[in-house]
Protein backbone atom coordinates (compact mmCIF):
# COMPACT_ATOMS: atom_id res chain seq x y z
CA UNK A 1 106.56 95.78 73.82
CA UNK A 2 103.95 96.53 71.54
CA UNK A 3 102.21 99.98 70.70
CA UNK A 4 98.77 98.96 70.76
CA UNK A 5 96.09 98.64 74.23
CA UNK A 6 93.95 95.98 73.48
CA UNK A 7 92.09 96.80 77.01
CA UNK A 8 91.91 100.15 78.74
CA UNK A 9 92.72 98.81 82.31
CA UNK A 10 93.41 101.58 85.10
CA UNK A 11 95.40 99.72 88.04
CA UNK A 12 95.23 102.45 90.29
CA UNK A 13 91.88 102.54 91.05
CA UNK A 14 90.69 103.15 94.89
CA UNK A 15 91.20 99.91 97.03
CA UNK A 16 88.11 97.69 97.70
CA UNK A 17 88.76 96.85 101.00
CA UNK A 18 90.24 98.99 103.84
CA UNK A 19 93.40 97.55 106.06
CA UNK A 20 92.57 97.48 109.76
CA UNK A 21 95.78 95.57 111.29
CA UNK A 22 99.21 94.39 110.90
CA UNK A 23 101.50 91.93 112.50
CA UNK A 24 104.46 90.12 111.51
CA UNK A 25 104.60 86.35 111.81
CA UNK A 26 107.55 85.26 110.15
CA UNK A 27 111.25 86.58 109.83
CA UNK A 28 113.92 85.30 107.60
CA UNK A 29 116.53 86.62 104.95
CA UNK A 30 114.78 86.81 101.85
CA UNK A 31 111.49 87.57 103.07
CA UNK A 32 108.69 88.45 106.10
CA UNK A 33 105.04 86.71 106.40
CA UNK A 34 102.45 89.38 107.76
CA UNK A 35 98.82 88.48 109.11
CA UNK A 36 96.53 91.54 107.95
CA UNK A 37 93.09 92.80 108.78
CA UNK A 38 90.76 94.04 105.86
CA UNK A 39 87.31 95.47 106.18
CA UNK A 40 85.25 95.13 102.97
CA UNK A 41 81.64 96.91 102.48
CA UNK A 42 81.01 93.17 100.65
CA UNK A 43 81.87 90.98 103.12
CA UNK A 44 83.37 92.41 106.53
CA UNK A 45 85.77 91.45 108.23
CA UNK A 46 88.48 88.79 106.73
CA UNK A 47 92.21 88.23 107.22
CA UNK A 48 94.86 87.10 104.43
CA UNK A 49 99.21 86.22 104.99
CA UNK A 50 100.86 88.41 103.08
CA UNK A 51 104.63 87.39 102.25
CA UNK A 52 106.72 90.48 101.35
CA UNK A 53 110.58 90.02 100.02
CA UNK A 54 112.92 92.01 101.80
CA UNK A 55 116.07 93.61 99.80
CA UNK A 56 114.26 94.74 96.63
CA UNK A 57 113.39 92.71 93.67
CA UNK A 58 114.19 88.74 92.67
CA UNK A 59 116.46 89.02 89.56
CA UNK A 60 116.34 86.62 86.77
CA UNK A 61 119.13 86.11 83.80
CA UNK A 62 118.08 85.39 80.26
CA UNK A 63 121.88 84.57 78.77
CA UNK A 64 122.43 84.46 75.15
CA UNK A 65 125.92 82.48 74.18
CA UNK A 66 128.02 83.09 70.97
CA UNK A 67 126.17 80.17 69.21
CA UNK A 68 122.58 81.44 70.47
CA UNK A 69 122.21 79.17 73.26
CA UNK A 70 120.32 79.84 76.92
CA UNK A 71 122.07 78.41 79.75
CA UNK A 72 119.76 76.67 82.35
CA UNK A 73 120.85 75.72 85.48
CA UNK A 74 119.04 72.20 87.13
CA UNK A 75 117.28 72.77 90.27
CA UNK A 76 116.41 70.85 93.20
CA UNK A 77 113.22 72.11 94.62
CA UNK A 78 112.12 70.89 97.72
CA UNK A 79 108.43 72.50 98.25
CA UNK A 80 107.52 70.57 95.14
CA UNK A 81 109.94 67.46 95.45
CA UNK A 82 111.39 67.31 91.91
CA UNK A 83 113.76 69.20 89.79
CA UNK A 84 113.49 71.92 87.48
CA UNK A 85 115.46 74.05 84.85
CA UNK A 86 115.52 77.31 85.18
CA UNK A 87 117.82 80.32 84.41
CA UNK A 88 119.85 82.09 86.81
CA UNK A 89 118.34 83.40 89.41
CA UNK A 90 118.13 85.12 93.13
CA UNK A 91 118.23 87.73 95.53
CA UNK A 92 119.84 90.71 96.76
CA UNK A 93 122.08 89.69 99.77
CA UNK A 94 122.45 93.30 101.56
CA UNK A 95 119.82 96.17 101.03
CA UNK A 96 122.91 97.82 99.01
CA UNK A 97 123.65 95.13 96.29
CA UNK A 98 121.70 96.70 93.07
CA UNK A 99 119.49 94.19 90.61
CA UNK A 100 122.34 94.25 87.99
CA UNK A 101 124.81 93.34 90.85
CA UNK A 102 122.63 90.19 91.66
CA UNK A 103 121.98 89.35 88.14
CA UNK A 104 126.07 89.39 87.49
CA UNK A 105 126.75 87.30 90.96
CA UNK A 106 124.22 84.51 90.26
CA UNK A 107 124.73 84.30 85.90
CA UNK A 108 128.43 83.94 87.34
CA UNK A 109 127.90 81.24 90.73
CA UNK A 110 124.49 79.68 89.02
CA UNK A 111 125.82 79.17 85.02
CA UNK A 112 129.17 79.67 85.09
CA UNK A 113 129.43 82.83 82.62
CA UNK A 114 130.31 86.52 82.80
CA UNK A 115 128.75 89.01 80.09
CA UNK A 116 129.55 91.77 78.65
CA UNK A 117 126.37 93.31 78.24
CA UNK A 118 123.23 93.36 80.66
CA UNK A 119 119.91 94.86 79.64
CA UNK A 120 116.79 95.36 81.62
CA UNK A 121 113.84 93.80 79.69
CA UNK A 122 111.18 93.19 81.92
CA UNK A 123 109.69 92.74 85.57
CA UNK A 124 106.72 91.49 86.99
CA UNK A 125 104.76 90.36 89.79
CA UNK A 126 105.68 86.65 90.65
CA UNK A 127 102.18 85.55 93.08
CA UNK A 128 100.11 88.75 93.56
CA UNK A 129 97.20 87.23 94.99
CA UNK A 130 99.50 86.61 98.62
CA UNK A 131 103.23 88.54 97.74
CA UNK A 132 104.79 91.67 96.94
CA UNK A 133 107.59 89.50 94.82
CA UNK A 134 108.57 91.15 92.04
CA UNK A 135 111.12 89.69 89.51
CA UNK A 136 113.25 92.07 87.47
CA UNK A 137 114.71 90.07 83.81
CA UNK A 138 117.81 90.98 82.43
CA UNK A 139 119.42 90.36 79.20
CA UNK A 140 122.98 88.72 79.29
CA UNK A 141 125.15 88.90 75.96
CA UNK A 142 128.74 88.41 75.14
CA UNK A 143 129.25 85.31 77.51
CA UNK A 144 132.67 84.27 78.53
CA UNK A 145 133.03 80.91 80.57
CA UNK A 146 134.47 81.15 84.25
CA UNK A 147 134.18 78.71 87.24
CA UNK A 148 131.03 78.22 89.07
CA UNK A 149 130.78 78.14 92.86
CA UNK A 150 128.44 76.28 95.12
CA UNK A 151 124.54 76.74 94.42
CA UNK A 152 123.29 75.54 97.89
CA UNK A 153 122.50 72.05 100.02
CA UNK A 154 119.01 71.47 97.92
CA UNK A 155 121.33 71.31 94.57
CA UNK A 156 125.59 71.11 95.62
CA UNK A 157 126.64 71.08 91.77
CA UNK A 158 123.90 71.06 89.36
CA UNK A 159 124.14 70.89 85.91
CA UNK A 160 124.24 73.57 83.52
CA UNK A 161 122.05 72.86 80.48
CA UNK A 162 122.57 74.77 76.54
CA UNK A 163 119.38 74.70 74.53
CA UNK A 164 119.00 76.82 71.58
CA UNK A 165 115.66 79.39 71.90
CA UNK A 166 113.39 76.89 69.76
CA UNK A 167 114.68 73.70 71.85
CA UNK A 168 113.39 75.76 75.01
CA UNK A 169 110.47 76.98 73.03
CA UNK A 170 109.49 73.69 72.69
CA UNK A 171 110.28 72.52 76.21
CA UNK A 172 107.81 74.84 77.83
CA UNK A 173 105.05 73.96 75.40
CA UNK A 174 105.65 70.24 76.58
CA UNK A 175 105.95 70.93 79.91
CA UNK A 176 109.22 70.57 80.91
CA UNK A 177 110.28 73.80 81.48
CA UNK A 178 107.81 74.99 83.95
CA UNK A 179 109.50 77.27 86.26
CA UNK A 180 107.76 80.88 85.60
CA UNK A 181 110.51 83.27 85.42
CA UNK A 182 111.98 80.97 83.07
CA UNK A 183 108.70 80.37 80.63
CA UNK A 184 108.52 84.17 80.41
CA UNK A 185 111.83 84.03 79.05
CA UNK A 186 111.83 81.84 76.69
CA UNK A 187 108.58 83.20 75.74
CA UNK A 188 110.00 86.66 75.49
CA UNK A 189 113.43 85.09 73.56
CA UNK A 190 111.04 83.13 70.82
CA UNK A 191 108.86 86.53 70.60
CA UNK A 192 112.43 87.95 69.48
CA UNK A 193 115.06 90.26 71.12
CA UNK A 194 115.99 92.51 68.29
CA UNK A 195 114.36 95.50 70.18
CA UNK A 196 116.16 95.10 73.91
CA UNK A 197 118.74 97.56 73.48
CA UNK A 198 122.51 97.00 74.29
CA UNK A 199 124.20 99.01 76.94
């Protein structure tokens, strides 16, 4: 992270709008839909859905190999009907299963690696306009291959892709890697990672 503030930007300033209700409309494992009231002096009364992850934060791996290579894993998606590469990725299964916990489980059932190191680089807010998603990144060095397991019934056994920083670098200019978490990464990995500190 840089030093400098290029704009003096205070996030915390008093809310706009006032909330007037809440009700849940959706339940499921990784996350709860909400319809909420606002009142705004602007323009009254409005309602919004408001999707809110349950078991803390999405985790996403950014794995470095011996030979400076990023695993990414290829992804069916079905909301947008095509695949994708991305890096590993997911959620906490139990409200007791810690970010670094998920980030070793899916690097391990997603990729196919263990590390030896993990590092905390980053987090941020995935769709804030209608979700409380939050992504935390970590770092993943000193890779050792194991077996992979399963991913899920959209992808059975995807394959696991090896692209050097500048061959991703180049793949999200183009357009072919266009999965967010995974942009940010490679972004952050062509920006340099001399500075995330080993644990």
């Amino acid at each position: 992270m840089g030093n400098v503030t290029y704009r003096h930007f205070d996030p915390w300033r008093p809310s706009p709008v006032k909330e007037e209700s809440r009700s849940q409309i959706v339940e499921s494992h990784y996350f709860n839909v909400d319809r909420v009231a606002f009142e705004s002096s602007q323009v009254g009364h409005f309602e919004r859905y408001i999707l809110h992850e349950n078991n803390g934060d999405t985790v996403a791996v950014l794995a470095v190999t011996k030979d400076n290579r990023i695993p990414f894993v290829e992804q069916y998606r079905i909301p947008t009907h095509r695949w994708t590469l991305e890096i590993p990725a997911g959620h906490a299964t139990s409200p007791s299963e810690r970010p670094l916990d998920v980030a070793m489980r899916k690097l391990r059932q997603e990729a196919g690696f263990e590390a030896e190191h993990y590092t905390q680089f980053g987090r941020f807010i995935n769709t804030p306009s209608f979700s409380t998603q939050h992504t935390s990144m970590f770092l993943a060095t000193g890779l050792t291959a194991v077996d992979r397991s399963s991913i899920g019934p959209e992808s059975p056994r995807s394959n696991v892709r090896l692209y050097t920083v500048d061959e991703a670098y180049r793949m999200v200019l183009n357009g072919v890697i266009v999965d967010a978490k995974s942009v940010i990464a490679v972004l952050r990995a062509h920006c340099g990672l001399d500075d995330v500190q080993q644990h």
